[in-house]
PDB file of N, CA and C in Angstrom:
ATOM      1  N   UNK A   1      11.449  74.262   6.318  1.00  0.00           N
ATOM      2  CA  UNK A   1      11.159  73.080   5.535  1.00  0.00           C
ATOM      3  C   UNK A   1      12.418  72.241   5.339  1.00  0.00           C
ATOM      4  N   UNK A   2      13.196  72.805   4.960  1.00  0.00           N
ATOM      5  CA  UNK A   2      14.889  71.983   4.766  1.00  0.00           C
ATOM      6  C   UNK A   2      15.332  71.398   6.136  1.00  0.00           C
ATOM      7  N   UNK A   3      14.704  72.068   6.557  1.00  0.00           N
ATOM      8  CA  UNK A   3      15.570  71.980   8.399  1.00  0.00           C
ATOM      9  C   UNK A   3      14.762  70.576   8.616  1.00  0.00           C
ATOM     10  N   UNK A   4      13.522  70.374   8.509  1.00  0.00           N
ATOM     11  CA  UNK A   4      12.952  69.671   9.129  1.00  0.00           C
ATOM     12  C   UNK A   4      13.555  68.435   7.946  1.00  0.00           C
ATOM     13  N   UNK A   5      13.981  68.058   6.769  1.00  0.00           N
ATOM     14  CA  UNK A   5      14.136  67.541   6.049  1.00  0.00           C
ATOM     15  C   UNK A   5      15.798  66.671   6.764  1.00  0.00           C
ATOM     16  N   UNK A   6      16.240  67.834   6.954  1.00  0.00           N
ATOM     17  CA  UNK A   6      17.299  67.546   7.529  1.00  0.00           C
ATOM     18  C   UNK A   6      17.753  66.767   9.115  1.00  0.00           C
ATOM     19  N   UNK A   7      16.422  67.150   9.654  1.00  0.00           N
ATOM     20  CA  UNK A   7      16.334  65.986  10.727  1.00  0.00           C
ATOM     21  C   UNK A   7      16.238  65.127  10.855  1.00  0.00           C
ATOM     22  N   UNK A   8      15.627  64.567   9.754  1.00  0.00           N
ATOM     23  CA  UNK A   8      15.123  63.594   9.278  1.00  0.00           C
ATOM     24  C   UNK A   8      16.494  62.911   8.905  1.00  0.00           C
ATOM     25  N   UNK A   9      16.757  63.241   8.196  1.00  0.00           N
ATOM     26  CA  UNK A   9      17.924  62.471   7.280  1.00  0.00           C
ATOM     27  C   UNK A   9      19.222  61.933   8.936  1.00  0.00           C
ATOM     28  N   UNK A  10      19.264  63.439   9.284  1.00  0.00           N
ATOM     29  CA  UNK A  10      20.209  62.940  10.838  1.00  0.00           C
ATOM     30  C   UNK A  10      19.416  61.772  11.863  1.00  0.00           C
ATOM     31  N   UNK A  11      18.407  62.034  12.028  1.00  0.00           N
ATOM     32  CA  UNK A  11      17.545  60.884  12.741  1.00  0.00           C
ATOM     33  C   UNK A  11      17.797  59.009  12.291  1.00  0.00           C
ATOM     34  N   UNK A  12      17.356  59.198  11.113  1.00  0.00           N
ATOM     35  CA  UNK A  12      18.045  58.022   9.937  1.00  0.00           C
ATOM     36  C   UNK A  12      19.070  57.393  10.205  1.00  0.00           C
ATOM     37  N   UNK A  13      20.348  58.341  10.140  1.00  0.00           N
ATOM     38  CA  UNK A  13      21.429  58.043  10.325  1.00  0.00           C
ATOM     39  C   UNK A  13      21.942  57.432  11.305  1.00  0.00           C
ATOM     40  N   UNK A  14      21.720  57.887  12.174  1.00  0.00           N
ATOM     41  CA  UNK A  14      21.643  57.641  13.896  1.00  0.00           C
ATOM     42  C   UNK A  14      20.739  56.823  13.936  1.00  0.00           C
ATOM     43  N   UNK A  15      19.940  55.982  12.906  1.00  0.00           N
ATOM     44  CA  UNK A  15      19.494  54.421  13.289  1.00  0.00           C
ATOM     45  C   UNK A  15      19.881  53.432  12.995  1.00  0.00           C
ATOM     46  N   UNK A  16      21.369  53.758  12.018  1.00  0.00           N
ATOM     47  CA  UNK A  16      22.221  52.663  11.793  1.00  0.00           C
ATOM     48  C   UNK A  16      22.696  52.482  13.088  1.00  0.00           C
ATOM     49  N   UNK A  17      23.129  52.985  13.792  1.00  0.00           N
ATOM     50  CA  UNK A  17      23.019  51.919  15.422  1.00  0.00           C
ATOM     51  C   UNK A  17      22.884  51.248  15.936  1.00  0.00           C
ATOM     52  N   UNK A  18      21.602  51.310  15.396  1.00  0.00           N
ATOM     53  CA  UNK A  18      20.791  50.388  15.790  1.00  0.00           C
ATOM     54  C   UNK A  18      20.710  49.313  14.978  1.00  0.00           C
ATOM     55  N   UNK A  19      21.178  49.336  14.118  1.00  0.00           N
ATOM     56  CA  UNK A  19      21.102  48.235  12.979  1.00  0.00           C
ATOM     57  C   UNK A  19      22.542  47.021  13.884  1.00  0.00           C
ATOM     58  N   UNK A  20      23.300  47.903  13.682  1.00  0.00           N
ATOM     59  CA  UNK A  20      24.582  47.353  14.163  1.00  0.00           C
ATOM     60  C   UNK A  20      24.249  46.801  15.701  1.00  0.00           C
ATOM     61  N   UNK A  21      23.537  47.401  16.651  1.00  0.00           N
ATOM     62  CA  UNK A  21      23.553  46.813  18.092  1.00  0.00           C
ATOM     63  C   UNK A  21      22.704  45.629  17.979  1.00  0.00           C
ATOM     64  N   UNK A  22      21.653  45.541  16.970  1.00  0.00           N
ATOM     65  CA  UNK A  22      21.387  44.422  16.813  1.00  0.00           C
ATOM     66  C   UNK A  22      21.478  43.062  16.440  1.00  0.00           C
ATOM     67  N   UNK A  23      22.712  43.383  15.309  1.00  0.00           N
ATOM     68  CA  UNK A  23      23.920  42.741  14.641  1.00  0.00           C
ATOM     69  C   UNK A  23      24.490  41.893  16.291  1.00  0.00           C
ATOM     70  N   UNK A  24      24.932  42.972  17.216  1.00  0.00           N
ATOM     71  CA  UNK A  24      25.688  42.545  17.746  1.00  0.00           C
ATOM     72  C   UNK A  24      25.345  41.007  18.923  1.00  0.00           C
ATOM     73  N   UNK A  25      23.588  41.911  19.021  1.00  0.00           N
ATOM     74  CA  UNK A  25      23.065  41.349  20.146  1.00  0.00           C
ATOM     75  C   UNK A  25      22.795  39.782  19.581  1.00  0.00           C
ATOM     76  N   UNK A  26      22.365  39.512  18.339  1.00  0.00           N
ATOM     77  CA  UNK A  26      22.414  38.398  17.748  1.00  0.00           C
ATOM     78  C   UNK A  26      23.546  37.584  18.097  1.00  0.00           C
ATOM     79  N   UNK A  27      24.920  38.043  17.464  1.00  0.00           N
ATOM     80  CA  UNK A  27      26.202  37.561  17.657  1.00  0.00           C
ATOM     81  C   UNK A  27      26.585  37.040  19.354  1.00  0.00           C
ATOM     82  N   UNK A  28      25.960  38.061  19.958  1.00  0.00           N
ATOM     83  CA  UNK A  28      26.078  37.393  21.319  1.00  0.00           C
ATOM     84  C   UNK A  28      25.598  36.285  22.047  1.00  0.00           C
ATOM     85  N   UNK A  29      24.449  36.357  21.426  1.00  0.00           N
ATOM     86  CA  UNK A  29      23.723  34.873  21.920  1.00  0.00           C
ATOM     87  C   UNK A  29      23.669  33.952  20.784  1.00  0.00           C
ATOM     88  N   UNK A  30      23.885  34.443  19.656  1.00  0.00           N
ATOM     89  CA  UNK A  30      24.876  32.876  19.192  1.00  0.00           C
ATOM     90  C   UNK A  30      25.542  32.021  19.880  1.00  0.00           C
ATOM     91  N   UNK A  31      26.707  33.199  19.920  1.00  0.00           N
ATOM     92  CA  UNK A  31      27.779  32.940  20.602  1.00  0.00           C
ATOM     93  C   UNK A  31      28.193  31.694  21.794  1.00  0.00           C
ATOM     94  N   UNK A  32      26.934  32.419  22.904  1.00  0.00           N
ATOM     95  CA  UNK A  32      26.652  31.338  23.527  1.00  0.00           C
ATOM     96  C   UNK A  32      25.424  30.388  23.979  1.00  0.00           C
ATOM     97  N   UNK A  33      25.065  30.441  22.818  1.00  0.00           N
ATOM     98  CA  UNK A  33      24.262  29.374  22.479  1.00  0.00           C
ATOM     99  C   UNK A  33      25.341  27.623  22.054  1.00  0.00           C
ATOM    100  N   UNK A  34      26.261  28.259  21.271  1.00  0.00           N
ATOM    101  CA  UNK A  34      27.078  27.443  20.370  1.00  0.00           C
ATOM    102  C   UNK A  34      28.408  27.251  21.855  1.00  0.00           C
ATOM    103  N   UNK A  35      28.181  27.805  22.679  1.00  0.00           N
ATOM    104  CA  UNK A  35      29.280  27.352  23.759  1.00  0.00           C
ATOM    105  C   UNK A  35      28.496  26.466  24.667  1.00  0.00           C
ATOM    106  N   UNK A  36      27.195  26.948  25.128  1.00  0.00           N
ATOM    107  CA  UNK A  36      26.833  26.102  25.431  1.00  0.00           C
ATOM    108  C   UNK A  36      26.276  24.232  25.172  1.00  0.00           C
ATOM    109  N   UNK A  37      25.778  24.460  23.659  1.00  0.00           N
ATOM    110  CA  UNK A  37      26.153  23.014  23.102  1.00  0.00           C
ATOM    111  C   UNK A  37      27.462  22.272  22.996  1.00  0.00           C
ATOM    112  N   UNK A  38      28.816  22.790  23.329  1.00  0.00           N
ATOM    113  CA  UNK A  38      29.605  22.523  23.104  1.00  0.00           C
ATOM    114  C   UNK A  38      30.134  21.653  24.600  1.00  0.00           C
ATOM    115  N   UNK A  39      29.879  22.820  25.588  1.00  0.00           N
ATOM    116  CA  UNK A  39      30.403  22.291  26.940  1.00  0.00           C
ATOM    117  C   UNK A  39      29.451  22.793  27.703  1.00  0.00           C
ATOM    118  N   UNK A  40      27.925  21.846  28.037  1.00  0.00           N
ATOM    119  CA  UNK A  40      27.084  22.416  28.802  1.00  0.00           C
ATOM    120  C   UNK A  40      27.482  22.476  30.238  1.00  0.00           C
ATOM    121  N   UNK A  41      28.595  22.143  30.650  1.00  0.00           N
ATOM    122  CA  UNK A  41      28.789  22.058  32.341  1.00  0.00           C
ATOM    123  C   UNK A  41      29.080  23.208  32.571  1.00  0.00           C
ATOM    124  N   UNK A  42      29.656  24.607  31.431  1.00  0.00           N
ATOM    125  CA  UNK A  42      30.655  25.710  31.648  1.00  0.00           C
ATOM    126  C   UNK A  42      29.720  27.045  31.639  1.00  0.00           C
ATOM    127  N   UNK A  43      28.273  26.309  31.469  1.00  0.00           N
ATOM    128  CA  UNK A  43      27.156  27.286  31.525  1.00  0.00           C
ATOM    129  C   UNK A  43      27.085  27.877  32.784  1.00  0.00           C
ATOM    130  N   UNK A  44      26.989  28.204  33.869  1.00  0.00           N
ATOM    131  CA  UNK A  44      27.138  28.873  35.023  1.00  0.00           C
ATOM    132  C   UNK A  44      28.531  29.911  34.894  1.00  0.00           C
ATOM    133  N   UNK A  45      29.808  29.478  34.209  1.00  0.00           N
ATOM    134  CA  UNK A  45      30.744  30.042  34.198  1.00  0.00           C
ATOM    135  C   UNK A  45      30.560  31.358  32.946  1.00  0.00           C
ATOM    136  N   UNK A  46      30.040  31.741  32.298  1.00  0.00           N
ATOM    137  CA  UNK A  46      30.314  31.991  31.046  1.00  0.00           C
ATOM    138  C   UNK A  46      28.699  33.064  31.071  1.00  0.00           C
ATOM    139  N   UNK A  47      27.826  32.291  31.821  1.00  0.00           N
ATOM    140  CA  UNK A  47      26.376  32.911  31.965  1.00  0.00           C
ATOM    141  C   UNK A  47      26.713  34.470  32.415  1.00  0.00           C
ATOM    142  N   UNK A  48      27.595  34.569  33.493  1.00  0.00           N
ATOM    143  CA  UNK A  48      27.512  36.315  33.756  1.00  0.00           C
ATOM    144  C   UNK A  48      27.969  37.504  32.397  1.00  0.00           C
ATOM    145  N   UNK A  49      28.748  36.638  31.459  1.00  0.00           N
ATOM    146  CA  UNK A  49      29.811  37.215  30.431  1.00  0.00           C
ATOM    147  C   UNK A  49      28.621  37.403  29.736  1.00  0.00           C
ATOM    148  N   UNK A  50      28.220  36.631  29.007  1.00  0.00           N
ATOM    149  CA  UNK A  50      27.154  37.048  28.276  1.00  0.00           C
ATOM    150  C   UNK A  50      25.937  38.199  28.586  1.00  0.00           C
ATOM    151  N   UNK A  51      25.770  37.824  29.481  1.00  0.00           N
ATOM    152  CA  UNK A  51      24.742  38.987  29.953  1.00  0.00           C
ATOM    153  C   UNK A  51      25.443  40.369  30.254  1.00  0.00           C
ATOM    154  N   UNK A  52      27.005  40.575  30.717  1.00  0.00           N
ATOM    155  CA  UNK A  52      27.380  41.680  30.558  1.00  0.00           C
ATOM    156  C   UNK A  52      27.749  41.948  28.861  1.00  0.00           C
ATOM    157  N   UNK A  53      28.054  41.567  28.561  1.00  0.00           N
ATOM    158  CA  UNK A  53      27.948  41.442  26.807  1.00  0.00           C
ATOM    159  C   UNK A  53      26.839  41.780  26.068  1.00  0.00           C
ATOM    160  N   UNK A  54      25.680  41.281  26.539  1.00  0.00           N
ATOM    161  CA  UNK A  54      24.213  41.747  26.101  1.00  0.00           C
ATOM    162  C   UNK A  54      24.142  43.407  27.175  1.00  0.00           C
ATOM    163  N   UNK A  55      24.081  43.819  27.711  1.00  0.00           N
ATOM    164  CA  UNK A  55      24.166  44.904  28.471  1.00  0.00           C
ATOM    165  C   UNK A  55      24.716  45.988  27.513  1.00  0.00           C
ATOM    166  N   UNK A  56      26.278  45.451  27.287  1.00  0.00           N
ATOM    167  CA  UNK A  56      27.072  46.878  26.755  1.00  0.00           C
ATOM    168  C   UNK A  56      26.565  46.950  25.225  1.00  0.00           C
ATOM    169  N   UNK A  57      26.065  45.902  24.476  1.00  0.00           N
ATOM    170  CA  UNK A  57      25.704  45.832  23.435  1.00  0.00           C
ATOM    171  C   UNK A  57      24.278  46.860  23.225  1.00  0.00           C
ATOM    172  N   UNK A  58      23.584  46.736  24.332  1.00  0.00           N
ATOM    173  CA  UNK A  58      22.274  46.641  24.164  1.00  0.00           C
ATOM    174  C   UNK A  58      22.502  49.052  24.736  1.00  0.00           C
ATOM    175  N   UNK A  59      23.332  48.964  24.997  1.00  0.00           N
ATOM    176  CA  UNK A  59      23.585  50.442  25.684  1.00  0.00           C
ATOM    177  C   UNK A  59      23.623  50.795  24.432  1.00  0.00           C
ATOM    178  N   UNK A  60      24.281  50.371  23.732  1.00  0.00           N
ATOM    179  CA  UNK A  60      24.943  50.912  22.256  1.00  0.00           C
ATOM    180  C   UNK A  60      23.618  51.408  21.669  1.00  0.00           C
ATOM    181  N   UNK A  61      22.655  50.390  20.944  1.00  0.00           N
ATOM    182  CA  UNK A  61      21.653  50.774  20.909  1.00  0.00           C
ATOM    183  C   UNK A  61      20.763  52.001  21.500  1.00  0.00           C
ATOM    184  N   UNK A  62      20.974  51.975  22.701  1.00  0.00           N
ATOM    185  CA  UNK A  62      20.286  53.221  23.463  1.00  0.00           C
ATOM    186  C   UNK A  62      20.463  54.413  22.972  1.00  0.00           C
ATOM    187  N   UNK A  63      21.969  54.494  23.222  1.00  0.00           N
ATOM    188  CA  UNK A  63      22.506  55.742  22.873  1.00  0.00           C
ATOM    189  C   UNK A  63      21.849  55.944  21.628  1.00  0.00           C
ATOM    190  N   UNK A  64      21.974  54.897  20.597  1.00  0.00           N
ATOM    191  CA  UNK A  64      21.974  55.959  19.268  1.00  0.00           C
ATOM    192  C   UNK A  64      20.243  56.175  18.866  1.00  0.00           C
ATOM    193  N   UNK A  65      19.571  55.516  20.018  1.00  0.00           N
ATOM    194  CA  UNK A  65      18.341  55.670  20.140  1.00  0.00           C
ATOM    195  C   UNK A  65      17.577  57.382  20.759  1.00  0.00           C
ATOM    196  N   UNK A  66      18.876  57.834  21.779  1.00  0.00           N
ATOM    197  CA  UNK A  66      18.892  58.938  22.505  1.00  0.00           C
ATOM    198  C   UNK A  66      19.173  60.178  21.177  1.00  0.00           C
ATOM    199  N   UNK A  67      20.090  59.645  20.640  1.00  0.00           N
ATOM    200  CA  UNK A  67      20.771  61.095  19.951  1.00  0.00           C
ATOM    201  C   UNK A  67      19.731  61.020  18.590  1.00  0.00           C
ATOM    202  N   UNK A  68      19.124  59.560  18.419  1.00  0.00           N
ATOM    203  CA  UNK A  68      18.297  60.299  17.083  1.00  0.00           C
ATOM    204  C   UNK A  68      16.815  61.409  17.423  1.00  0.00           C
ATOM    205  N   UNK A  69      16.583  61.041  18.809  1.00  0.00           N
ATOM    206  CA  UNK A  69      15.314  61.294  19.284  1.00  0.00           C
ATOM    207  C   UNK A  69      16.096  63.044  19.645  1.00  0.00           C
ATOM    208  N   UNK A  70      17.349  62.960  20.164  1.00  0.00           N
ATOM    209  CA  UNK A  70      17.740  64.216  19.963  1.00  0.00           C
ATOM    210  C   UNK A  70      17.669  65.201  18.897  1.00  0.00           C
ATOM    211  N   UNK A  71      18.491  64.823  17.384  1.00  0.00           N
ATOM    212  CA  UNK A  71      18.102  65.105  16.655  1.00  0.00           C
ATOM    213  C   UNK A  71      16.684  66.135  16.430  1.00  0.00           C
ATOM    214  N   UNK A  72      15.568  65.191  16.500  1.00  0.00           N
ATOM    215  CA  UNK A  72      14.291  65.408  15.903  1.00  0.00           C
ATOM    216  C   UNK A  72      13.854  66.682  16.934  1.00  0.00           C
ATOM    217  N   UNK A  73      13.858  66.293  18.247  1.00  0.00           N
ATOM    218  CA  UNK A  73      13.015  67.359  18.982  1.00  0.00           C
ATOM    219  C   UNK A  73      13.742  68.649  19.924  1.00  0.00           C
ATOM    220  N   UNK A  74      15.257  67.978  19.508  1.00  0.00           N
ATOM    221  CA  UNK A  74      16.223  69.155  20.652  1.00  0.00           C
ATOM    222  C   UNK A  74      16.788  70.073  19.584  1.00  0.00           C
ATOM    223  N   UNK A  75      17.183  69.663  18.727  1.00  0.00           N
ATOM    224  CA  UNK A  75      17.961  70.532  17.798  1.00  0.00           C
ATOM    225  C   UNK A  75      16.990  71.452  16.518  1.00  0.00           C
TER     226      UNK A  75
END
């Protein structure tokens, strides 16, 4: 009973992660959203950055998507 209580609580935890990768993923396409109004010609230049930016952001998420699901059913 505790144990399972306790997965819980680790599962939880390991979804602030996700809180934060979403934080981030926002910030990213702000980001260039607000570059692109600024200097729309530099959009082709700047387009690959972002999307590797959304990528490593979006991994982040995964992971802590992996280890909560770990948590619950591996441990």
């Amino acid at each position: 009973m505790e144990v399972d209580a306790a997965k819980a609580i680790g599962a939880g935890l390991a979804a602030i992660g996700m809180i934060g990768a979403g934080i981030g993923v926002g910030n990213v396409w702000a980001s260039y959203f607000q570059a692109i109004a600024r200097n729309p010609a530099a959009k082709d230049d700047i387009g690959a950055s972002v999307f590797i930016g959304f990528a490593v952001t979006e991994a982040i998420a995964l992971f802590a998507l992996i280890i909560g699901l770990m948590v619950i059913f591996v441990l």
